[in-house]
C-alpha atoms as a PDB file:
ATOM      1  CA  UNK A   1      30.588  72.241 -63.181  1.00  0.00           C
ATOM      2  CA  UNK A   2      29.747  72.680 -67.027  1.00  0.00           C
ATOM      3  CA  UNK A   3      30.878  70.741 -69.734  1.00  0.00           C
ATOM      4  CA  UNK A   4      30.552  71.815 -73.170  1.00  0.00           C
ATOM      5  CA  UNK A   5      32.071  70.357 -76.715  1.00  0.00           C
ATOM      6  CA  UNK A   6      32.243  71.935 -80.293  1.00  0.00           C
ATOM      7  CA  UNK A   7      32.893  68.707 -82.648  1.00  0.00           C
ATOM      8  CA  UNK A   8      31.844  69.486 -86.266  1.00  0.00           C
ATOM      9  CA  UNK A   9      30.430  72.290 -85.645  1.00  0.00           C
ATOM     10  CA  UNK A  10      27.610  71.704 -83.201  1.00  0.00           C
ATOM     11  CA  UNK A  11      28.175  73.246 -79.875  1.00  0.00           C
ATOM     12  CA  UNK A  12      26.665  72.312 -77.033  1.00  0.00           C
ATOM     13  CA  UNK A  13      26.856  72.368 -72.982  1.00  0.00           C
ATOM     14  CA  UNK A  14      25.386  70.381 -70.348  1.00  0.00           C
ATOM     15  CA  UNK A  15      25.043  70.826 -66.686  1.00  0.00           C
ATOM     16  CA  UNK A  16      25.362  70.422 -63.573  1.00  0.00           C
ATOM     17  CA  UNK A  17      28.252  67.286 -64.204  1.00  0.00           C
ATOM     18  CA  UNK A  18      27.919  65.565 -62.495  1.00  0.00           C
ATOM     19  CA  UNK A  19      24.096  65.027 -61.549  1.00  0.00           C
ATOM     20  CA  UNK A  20      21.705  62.704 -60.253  1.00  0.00           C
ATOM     21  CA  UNK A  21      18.030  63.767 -61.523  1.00  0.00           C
ATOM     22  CA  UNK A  22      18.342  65.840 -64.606  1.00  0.00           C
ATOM     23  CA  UNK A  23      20.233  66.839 -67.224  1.00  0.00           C
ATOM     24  CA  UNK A  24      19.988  70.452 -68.906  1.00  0.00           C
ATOM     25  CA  UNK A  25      21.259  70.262 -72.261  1.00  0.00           C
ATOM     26  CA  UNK A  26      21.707  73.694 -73.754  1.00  0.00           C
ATOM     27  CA  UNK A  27      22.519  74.173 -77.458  1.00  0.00           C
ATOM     28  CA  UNK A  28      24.704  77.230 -78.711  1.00  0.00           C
ATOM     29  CA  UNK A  29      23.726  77.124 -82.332  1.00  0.00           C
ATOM     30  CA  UNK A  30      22.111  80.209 -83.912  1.00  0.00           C
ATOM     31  CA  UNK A  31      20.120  78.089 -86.847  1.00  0.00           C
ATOM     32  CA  UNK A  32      18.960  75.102 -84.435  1.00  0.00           C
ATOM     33  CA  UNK A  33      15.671  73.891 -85.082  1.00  0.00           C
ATOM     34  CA  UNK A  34      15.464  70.290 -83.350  1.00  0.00           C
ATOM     35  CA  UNK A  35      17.267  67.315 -82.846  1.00  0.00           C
ATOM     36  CA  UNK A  36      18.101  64.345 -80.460  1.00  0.00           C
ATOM     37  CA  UNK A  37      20.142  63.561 -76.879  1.00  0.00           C
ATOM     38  CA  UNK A  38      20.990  60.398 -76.727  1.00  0.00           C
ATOM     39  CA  UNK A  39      22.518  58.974 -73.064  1.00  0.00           C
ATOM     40  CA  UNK A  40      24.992  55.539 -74.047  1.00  0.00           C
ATOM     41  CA  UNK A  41      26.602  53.371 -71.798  1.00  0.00           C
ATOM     42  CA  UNK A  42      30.176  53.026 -72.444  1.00  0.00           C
ATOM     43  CA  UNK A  43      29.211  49.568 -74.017  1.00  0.00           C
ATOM     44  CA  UNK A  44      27.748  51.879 -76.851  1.00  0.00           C
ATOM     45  CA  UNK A  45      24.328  50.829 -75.468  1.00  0.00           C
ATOM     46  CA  UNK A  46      21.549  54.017 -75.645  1.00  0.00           C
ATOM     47  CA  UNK A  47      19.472  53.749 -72.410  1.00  0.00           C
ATOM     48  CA  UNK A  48      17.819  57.263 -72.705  1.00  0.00           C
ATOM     49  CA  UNK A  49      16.868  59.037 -75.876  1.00  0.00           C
ATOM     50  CA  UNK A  50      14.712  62.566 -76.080  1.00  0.00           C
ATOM     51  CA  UNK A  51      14.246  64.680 -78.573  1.00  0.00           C
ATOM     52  CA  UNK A  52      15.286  68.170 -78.198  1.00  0.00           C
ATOM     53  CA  UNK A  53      12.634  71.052 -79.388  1.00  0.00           C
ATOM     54  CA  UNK A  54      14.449  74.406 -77.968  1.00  0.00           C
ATOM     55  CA  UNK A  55      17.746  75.160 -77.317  1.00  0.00           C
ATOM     56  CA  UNK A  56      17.510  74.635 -73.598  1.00  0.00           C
ATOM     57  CA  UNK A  57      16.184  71.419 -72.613  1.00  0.00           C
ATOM     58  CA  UNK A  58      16.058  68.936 -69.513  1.00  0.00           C
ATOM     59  CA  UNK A  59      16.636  65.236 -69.849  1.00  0.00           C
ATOM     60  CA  UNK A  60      15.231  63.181 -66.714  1.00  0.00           C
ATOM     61  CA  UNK A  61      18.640  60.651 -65.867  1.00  0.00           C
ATOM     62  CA  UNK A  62      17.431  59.492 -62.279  1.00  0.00           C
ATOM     63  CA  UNK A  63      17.001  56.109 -63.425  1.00  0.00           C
ATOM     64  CA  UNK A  64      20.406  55.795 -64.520  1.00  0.00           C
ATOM     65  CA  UNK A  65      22.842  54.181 -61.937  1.00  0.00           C
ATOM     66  CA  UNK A  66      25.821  56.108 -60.794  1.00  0.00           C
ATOM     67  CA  UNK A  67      28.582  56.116 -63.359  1.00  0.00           C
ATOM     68  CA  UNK A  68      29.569  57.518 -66.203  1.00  0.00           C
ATOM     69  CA  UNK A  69      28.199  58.170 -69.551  1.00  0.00           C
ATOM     70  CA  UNK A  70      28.414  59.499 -72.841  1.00  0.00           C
ATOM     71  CA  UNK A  71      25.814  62.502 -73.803  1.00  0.00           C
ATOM     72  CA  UNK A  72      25.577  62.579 -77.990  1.00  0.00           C
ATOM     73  CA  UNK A  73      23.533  65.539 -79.237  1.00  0.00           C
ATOM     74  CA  UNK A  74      22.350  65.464 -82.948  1.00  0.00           C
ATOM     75  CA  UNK A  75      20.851  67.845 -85.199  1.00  0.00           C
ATOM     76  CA  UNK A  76      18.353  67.059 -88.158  1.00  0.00           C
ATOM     77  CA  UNK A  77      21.224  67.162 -90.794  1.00  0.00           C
ATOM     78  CA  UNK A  78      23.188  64.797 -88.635  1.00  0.00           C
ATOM     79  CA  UNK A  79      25.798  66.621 -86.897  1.00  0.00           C
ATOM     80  CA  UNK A  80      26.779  65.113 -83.684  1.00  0.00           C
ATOM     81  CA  UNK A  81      29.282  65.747 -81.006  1.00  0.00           C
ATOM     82  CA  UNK A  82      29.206  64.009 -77.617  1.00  0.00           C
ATOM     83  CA  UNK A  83      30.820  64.505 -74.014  1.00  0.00           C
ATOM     84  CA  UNK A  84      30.834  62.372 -70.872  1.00  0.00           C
ATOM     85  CA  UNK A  85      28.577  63.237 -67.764  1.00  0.00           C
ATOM     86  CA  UNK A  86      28.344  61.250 -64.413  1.00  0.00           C
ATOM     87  CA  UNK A  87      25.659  59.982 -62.381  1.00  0.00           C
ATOM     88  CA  UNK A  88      26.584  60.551 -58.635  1.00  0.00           C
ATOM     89  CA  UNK A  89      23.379  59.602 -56.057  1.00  0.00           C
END
């Protein structure tokens, strides 16, 4: 399963959903340059936060307990958008 979300403009999609190890983030934006995942707890809490140099990228979750979680990607100009993603061991 893929998940993907277009909120202001940055678009982005992030697989498998759920997972257990990693994360590939994959950014659909023709002028992307670099930015930031960030992995929150529902509390709001960040527990994992990598910045992104390419437009595909892997984020390492396995220390994260099962559950679920909310993936925000930003850009440098400060776009975000976010989507959930669940841990399943």
């Amino acid at each position: 399963i893929s998940s993907s979300s277009n909120l202001q403009g940055l678009r982005f999609s992030i697989s498998p959903n759920p997972t257990s190890d990693f994360l590939n983030v994959n950014i659909h934006e023709t002028d992307w340059t670099k930015g930031t995942v960030d992995i929150l707890h529902l509390s709001g809490r960040t527990l994992v936060s990598q910045t992104l140099n390419s437009v595909n990228d892997e984020v390492n979750v396995h220390g994260l307990d099962n559950g679920i979680y909310l993936v925000v990607v930003t850009d440098d100009d400060g776009h975000q958008s976010s989507q959930l993603m669940s841990i399943i061991k």
